[in-house]
Protein backbone atom coordinates (compact mmCIF):
# COMPACT_ATOMS: atom_id res chain seq x y z
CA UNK A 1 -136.46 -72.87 -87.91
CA UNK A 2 -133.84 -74.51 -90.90
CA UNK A 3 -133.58 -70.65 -91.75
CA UNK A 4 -132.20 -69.87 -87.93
CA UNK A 5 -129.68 -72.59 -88.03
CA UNK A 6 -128.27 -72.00 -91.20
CA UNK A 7 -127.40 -68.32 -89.97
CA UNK A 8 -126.37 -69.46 -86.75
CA UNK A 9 -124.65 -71.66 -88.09
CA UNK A 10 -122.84 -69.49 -90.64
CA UNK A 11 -122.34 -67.00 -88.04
CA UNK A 12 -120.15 -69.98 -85.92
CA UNK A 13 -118.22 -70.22 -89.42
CA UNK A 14 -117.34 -66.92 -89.85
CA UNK A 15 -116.01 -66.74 -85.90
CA UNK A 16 -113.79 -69.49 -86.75
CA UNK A 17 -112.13 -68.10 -89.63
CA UNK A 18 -111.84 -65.06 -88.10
CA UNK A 19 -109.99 -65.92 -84.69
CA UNK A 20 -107.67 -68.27 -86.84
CA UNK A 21 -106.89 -66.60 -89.79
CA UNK A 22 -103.24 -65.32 -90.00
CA UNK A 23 -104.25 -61.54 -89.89
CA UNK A 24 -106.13 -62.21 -86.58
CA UNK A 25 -103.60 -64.00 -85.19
CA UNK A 26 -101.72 -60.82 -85.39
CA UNK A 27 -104.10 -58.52 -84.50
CA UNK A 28 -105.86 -60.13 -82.07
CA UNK A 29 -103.61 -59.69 -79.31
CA UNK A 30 -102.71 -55.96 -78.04
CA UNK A 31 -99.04 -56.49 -76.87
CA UNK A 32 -97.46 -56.26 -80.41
CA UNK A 33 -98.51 -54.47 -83.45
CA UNK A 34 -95.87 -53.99 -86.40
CA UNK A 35 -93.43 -50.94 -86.83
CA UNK A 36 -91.81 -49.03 -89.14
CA UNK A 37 -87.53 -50.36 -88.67
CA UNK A 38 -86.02 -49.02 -91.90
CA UNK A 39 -87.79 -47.18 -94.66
CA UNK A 40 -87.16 -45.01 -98.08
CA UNK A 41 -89.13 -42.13 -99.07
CA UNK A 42 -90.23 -43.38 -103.01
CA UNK A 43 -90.24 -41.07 -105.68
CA UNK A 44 -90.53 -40.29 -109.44
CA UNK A 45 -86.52 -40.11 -111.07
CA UNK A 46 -85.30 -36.57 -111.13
CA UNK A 47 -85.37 -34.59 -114.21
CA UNK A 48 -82.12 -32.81 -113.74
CA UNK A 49 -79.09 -32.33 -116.44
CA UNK A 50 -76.41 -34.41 -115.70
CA UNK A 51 -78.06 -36.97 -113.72
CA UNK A 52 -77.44 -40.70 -114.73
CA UNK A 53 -80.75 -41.68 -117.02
CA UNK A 54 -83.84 -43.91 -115.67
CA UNK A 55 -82.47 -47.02 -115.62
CA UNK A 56 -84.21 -50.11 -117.51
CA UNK A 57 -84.24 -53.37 -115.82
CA UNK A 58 -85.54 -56.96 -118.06
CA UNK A 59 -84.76 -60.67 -116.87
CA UNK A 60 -82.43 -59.19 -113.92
CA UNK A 61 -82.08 -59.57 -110.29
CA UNK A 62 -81.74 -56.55 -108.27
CA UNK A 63 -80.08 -56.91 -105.07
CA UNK A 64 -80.65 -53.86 -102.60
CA UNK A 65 -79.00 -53.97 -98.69
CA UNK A 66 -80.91 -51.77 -95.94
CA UNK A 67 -80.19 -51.15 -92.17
CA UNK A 68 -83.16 -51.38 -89.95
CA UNK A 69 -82.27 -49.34 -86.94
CA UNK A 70 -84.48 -51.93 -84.24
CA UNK A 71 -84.36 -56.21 -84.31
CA UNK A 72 -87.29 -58.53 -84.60
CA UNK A 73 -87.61 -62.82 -85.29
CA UNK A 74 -90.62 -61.79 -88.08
CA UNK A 75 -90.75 -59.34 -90.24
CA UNK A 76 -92.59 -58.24 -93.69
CA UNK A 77 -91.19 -55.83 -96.93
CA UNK A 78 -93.61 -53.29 -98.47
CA UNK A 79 -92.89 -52.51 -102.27
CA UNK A 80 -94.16 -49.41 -103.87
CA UNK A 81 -95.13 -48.73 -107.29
CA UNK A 82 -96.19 -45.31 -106.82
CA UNK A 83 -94.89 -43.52 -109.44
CA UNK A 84 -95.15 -46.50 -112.14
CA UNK A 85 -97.12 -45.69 -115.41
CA UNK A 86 -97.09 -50.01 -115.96
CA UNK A 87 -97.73 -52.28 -113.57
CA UNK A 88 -94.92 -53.98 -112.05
CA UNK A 89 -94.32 -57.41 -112.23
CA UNK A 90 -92.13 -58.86 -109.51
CA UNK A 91 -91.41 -62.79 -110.79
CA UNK A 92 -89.61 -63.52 -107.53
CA UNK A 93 -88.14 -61.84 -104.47
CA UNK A 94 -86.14 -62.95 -101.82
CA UNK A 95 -84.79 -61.47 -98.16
CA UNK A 96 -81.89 -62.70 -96.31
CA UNK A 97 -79.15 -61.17 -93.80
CA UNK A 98 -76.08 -59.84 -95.66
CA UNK A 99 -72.62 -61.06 -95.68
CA UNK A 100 -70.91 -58.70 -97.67
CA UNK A 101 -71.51 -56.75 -100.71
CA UNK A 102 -73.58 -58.17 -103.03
CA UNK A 103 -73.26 -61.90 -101.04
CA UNK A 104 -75.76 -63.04 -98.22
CA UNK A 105 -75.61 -65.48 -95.81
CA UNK A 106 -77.41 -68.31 -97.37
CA UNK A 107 -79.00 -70.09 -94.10
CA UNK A 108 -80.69 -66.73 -93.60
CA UNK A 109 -82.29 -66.56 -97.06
CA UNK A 110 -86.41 -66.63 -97.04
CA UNK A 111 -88.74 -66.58 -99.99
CA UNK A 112 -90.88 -63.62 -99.46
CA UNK A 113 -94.70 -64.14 -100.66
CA UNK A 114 -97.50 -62.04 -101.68
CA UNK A 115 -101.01 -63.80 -100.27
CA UNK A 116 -98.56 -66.82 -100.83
CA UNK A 117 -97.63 -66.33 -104.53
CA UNK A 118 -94.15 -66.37 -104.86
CA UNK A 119 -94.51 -63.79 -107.51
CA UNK A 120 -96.77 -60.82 -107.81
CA UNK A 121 -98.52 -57.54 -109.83
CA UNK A 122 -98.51 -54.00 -108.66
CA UNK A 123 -100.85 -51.61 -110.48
CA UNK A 124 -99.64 -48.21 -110.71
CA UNK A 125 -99.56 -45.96 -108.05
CA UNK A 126 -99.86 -48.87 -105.26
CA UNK A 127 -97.96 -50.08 -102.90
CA UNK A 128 -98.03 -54.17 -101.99
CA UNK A 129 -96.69 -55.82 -98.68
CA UNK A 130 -95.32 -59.32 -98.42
CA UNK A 131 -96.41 -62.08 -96.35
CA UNK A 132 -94.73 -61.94 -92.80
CA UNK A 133 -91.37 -64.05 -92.78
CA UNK A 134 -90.07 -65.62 -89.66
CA UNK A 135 -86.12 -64.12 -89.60
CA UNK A 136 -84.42 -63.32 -86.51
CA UNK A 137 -82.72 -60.22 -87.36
CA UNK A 138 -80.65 -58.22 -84.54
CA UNK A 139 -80.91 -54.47 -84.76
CA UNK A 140 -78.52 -52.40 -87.01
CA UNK A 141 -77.65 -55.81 -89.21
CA UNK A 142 -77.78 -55.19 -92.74
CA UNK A 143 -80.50 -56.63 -94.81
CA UNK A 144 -80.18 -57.80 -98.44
CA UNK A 145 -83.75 -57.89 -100.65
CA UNK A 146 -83.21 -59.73 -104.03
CA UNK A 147 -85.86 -58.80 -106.70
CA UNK A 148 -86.29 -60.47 -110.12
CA UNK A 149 -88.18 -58.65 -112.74
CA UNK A 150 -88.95 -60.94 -115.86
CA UNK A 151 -90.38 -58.09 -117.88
CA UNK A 152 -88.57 -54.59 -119.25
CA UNK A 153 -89.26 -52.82 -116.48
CA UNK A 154 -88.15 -48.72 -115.97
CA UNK A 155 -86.86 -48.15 -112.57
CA UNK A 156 -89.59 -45.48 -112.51
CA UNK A 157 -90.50 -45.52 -108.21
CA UNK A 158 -86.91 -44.68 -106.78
CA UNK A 159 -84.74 -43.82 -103.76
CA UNK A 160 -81.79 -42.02 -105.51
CA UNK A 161 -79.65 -41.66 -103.09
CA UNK A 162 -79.70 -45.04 -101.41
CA UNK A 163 -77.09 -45.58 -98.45
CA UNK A 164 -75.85 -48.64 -99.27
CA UNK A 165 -74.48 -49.76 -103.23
CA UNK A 166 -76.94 -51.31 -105.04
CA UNK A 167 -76.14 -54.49 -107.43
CA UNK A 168 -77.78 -55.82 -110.90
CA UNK A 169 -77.32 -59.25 -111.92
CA UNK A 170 -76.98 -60.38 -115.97
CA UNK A 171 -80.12 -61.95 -117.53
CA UNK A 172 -81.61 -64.78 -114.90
CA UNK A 173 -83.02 -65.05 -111.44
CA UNK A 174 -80.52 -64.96 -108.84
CA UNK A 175 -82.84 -64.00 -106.32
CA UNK A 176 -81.59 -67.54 -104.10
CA UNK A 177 -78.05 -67.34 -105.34
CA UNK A 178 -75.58 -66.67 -102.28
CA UNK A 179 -73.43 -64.31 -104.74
CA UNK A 180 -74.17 -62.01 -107.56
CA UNK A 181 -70.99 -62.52 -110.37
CA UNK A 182 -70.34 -58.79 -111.54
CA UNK A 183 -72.96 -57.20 -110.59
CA UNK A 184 -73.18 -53.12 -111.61
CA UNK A 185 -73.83 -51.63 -109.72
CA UNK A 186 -76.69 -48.62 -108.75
CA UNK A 187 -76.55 -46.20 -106.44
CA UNK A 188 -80.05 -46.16 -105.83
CA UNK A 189 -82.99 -48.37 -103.78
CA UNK A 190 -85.99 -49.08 -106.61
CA UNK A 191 -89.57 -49.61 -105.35
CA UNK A 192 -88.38 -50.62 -101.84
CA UNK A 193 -90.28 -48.46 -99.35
CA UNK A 194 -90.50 -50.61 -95.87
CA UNK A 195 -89.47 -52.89 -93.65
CA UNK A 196 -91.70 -53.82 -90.71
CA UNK A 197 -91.06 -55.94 -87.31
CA UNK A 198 -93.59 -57.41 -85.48
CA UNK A 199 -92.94 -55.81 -81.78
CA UNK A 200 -93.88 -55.50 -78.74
CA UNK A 201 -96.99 -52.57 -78.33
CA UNK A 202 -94.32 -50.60 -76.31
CA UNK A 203 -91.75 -50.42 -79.84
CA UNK A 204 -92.04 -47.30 -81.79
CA UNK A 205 -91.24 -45.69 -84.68
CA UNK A 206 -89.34 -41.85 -85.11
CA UNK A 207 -89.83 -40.70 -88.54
CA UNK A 208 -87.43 -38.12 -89.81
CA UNK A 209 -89.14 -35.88 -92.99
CA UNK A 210 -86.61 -33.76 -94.67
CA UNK A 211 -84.37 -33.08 -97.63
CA UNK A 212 -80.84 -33.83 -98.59
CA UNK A 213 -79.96 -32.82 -94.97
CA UNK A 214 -81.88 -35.79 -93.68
CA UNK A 215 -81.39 -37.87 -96.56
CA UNK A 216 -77.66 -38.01 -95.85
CA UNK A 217 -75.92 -36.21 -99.13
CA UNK A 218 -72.40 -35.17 -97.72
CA UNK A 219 -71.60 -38.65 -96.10
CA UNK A 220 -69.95 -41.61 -97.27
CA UNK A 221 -72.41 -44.52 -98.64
CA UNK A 222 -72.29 -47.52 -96.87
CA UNK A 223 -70.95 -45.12 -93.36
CA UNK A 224 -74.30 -45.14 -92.45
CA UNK A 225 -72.96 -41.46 -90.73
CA UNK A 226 -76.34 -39.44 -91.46
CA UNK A 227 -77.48 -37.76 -88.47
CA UNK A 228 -81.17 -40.29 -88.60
CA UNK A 229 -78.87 -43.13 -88.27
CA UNK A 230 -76.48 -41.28 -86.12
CA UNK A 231 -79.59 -40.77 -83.58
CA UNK A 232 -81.12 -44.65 -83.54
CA UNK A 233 -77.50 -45.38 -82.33
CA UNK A 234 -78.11 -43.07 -79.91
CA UNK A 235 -81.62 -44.49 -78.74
CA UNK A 236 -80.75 -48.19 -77.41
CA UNK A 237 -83.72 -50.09 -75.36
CA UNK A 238 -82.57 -51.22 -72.27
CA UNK A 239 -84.86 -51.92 -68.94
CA UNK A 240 -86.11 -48.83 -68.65
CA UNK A 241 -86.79 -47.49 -72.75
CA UNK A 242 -88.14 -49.72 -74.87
CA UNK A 243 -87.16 -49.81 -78.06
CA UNK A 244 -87.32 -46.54 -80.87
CA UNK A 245 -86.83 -47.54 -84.30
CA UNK A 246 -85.93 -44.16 -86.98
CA UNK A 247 -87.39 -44.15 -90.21
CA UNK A 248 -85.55 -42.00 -92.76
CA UNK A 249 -88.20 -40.23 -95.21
CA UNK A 250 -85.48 -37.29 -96.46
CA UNK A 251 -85.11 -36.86 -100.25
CA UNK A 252 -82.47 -35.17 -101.76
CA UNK A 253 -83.61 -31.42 -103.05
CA UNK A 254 -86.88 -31.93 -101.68
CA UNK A 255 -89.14 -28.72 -100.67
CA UNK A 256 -92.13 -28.30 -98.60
CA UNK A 257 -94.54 -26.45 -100.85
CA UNK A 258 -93.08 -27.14 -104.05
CA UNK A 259 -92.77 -30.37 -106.56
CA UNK A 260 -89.48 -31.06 -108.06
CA UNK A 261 -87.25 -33.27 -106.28
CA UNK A 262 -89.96 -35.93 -105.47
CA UNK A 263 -93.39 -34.49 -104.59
CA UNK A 264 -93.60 -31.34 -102.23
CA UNK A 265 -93.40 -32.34 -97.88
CA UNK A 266 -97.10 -31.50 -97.97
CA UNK A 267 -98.25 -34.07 -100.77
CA UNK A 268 -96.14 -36.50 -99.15
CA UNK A 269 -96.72 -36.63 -95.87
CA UNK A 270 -99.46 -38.68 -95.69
CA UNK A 271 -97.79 -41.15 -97.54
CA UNK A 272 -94.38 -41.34 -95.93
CA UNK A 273 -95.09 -40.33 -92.71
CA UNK A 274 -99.21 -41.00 -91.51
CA UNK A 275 -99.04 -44.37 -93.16
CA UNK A 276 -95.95 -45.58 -91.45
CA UNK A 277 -96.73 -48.29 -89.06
CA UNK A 278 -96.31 -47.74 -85.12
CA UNK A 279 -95.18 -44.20 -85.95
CA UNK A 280 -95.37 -41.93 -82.80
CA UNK A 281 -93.41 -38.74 -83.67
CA UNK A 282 -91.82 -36.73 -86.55
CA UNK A 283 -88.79 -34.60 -87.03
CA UNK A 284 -89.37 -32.01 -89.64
CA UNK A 285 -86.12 -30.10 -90.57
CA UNK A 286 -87.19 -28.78 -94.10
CA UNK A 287 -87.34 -25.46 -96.01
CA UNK A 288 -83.79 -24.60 -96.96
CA UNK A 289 -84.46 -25.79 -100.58
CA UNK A 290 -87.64 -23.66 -100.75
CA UNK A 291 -85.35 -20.83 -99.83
CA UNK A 292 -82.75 -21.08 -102.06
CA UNK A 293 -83.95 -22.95 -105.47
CA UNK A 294 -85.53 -19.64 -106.97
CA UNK A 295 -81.63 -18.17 -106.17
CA UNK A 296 -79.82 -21.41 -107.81
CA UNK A 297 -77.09 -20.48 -110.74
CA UNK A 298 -77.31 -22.59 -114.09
CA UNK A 299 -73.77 -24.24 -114.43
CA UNK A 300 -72.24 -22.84 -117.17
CA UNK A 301 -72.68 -25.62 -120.38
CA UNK A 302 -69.80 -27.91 -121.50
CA UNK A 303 -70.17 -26.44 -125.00
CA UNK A 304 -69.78 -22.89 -123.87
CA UNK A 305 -72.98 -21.77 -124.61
CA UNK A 306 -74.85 -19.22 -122.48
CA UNK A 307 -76.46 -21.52 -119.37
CA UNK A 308 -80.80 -21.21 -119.49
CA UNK A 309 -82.11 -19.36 -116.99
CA UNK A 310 -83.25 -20.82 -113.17
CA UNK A 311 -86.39 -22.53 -114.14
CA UNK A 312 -87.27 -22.06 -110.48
CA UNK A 313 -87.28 -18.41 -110.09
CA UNK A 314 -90.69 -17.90 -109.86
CA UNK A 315 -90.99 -20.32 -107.58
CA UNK A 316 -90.12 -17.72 -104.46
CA UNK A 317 -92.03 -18.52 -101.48
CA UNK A 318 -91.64 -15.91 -98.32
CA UNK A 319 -90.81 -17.39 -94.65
CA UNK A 320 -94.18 -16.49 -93.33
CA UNK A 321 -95.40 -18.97 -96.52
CA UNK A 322 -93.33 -21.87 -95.13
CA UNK A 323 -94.68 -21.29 -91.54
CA UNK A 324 -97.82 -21.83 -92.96
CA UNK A 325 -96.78 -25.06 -94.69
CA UNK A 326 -94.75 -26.05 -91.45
CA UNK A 327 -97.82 -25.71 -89.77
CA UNK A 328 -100.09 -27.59 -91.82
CA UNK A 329 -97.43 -30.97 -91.23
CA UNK A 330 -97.86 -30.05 -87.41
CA UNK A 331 -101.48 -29.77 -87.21
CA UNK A 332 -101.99 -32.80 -89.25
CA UNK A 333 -99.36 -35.36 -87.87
CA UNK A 334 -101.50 -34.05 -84.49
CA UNK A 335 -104.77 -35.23 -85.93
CA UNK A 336 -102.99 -38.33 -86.25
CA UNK A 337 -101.78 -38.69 -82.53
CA UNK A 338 -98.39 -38.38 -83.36
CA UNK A 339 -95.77 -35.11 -81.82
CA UNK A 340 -94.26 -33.46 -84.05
CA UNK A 341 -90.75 -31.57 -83.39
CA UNK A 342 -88.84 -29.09 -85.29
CA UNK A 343 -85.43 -28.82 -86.56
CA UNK A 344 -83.88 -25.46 -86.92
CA UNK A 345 -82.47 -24.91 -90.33
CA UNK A 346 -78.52 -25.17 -91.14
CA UNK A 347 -76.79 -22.06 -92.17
CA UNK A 348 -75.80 -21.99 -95.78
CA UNK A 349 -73.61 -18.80 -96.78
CA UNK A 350 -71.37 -19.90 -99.51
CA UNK A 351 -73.53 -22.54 -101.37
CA UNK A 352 -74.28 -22.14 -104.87
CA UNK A 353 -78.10 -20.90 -103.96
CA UNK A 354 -77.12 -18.74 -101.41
CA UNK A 355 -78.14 -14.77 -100.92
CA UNK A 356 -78.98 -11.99 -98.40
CA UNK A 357 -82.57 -12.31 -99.16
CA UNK A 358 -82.42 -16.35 -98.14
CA UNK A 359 -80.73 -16.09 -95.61
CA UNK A 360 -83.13 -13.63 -93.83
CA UNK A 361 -85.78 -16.20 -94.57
CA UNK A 362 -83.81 -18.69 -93.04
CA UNK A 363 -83.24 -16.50 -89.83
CA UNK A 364 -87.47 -15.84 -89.96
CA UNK A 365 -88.06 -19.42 -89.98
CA UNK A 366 -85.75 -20.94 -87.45
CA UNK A 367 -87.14 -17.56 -85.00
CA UNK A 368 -90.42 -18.85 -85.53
CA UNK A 369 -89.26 -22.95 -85.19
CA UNK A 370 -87.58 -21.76 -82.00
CA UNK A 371 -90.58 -19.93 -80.13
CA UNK A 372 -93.83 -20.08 -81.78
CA UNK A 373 -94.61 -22.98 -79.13
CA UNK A 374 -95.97 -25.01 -82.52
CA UNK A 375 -94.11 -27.95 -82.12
CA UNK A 376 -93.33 -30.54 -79.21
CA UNK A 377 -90.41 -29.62 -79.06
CA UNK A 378 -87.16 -28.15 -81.07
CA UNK A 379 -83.79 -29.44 -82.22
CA UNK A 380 -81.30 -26.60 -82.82
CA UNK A 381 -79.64 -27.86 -85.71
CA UNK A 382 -78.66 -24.36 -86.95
CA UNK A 383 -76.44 -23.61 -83.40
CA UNK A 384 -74.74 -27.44 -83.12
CA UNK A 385 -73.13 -26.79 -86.81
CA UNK A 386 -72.87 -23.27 -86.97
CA UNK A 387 -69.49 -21.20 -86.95
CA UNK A 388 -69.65 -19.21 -83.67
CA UNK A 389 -67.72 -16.39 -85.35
CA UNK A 390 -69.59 -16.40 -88.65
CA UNK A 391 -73.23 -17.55 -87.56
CA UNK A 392 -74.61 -17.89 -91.61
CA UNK A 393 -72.02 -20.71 -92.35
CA UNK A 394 -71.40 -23.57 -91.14
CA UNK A 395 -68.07 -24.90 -89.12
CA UNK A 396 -65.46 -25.53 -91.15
CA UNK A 397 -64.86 -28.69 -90.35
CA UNK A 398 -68.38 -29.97 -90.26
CA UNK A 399 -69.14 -29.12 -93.81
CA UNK A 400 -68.48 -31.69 -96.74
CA UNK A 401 -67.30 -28.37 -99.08
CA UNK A 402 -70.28 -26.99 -100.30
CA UNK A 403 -70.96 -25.17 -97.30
CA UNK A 404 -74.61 -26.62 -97.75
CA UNK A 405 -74.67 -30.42 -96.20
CA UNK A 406 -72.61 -31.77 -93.37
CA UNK A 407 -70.04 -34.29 -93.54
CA UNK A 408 -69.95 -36.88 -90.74
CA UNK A 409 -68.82 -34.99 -87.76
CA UNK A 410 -71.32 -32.35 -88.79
CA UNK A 411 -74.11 -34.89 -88.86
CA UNK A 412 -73.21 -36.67 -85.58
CA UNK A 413 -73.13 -33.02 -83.96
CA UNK A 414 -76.60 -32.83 -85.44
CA UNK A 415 -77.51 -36.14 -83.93
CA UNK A 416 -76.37 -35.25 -80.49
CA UNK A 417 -78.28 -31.97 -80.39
CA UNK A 418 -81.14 -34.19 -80.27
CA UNK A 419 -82.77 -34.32 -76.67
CA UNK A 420 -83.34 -37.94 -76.06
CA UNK A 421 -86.29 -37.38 -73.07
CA UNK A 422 -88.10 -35.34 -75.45
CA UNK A 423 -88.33 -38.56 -78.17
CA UNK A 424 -88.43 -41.14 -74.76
CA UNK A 425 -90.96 -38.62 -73.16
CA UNK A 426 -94.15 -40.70 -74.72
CA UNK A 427 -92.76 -43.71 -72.89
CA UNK A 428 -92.77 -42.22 -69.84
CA UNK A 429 -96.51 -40.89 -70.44
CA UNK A 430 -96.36 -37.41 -72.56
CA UNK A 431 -98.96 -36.83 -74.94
CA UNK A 432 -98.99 -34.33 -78.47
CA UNK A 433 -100.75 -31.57 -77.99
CA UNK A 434 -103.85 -32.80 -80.11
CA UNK A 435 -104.58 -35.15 -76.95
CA UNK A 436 -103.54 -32.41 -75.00
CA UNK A 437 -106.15 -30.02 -76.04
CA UNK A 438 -108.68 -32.31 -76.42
């Protein structure tokens, strides 16, 4: 009989802790859930010549600014450590609304915690979330996340081409300060991979998976005039929409079934795209660096001598290959519940990895993008920049002189290519077609 109470008894414990422990108190209810409102795909520093080396950081603050695209009053910061060989030892971190530059708005400033350790450990290869903080944060307002790393620490888990400056502090921890006093400053994010609002169940996330073209090379930083941020201005909630946050997973030179410029779309994907919270669909404009890497021309060297040959060239991969690959992202973003559309590749006659050979892959691809039925639906990214009289380059005055990535009018045509009732269509009760089938 004692035996029979004590479990009963236990059993009455373990209710309690459950229904008022923090994590139930934010599960337990199925109006909100948390969602995806800025993010950064993380990867390994590029080995390319003439590329600034991996950075070193050792009793500095790093102060990074972001722009989630939807508001929130609470909201939580995941840090990634994914391609560290050490772990990585964060001594304190802070997040606060920024005022300008490297300065914050102090009364905004919040300690963030990590099971409520102001400082924390992240093994290799993991990622580690904060504690929720309670900030009321409008959408589109710049966010500033201070970091202090006490120990020599390689900026090894990077965002290279960030969109806002980043600043580094002299020795100390200036993670409260209101102002960094000459900073340098980085043009990269370091181990900052999330940002997540607690939202109503209705709030979702768009992720956009790409390369340089998605990551936003071609624009000014700080103009916040790539075509992902270009579309969340586009995608207001009002009455009728609730609210669509855009998640920007493009890396610069990245490639769908090769490493090289981070790891390929495919080993990815599951990472930067399945894990994202309150994700509900993906746009997948991707390929054009699998197309032209193996056709890339070594610079000539600054000493004269003869340039090494394209260590890519044997890396050639055929358009029905990237179908395949294209395919794989579709059928397994379905699994997930989550549509998946397509972007049409840009044209890119007259970039430095340009040829015949490409650009009849390109055509194969963006044929197949456009009418295979594979996807939820298509963006035609190749027709809103193209040159109507020379179809394989882009406008003239939507290029940023490479004839490769857009500049800012070419991005916002991008942007307004992009059918919002196909995005808003889940709101309104459209399902992918692995619930369609099903």
């Amino acid at each position: 009989m004692k035996a029979k109470q004590t479990c009963v008894t236990l059993a009455l414990v373990l209710v309690a802790f459950v229904t008022t422990s923090p994590a139930a108190a934010q599960t337990r209810t199925p109006t909100e859930h948390w969602v995806s409102a800025w993010s950064a795909a993380v990867h390994a520093t590029l080995p390319f010549p003439g590329l600034p080396p991996t950075p070193a950081f050792e009793n500095q603050t790093i102060r990074m600014v972001v722009r989630p695209t939807i508001g929130g009053e609470r909201l939580r910061i995941l840090f990634s450590n994914a391609f560290g060989a050490d772990a990585l030892v964060i001594g304190s971190a802070h997040i606060a609304i920024t005022r300008q530059g490297a300065s914050i708005v102090p009364e905004s400033d919040r300690v963030l915690t990590f099971g409520r350790r102001t400082s924390v450990s992240i093994p290799p290869g993991a990622p580690m979330m904060s504690d929720p903080v309670n900030l009321k944060v409008p959408a589109f307002t710049e966010l500033t996340i201070s970091v202090y790393l006490p120990e020599k620490t390689p900026g090894s888990s990077v965002h290279f081409w960030a969109q806002h400056d980043t600043y580094v502090s002299g020795p100390g921890d200036f993670t409260k300060s209101t102002d960094l006093m000459d900073p340098a400053i980085k043009k990269s994010w370091y181990w900052l991979a999330d940002i997540e609002v607690w939202s109503p169940e209705q709030t979702a996330t768009i992720v956009t998976l790409g390369d340089s073209i998605t990551d936003g090379v071609g624009a000014k930083q700080g103009d916040y005039a790539d075509w992902p941020d270009m579309l969340a201005k586009r995608l207001p909630a009002g009455q009728k929409f609730p609210q669509l946050a855009v998640a920007n997973e493009g890396i610069g030179g990245n490639r769908v079934l090769h490493d090289g410029a981070g790891v390929s779309a495919l080993a990815r994907l599951d990472r930067d795209v399945l894990a994202q919270p309150g994700v509900a669909d993906v746009i997948v404009l991707e390929s054009i660096n699998d197309i032209g890497w193996p056709h890339m021309k070594p610079p000539p060297s600054k000493d004269g001598t003869v340039p090494a040959g394209n260590p890519f060239a044997e890396q050639h991969v055929s358009a029905q290959d990237l179908i395949v690959g294209l395919q794989q992202i579709i059928d397994r973003a379905h699994e997930h519940g989550i549509r998946v559309f397509g972007g049409t590749l840009t044209p890119f006659e007259g970039a430095d990895y340009y040829s015949d050979e490409g650009e009849a892959s390109r055509q194969a691809v963006n044929q197949w993008v456009r009418t295979s039925g594979a996807f939820d639906g298509v963006f035609d990214f190749d027709t809103a920049v193209r040159d109507p009289n020379h179809p394989a380059q882009f406008r003239e005055d939507f290029h940023s002189g490479d004839h490769l990535h857009p500049n800012a009018a070419g991005y916002k045509a991008m942007a307004d290519a992009i059918n919002l009732s196909l995005l808003r269509g889940r709101a309104e009760g459209a399902k992918p077609k692995s619930e369609q089938i099903h």
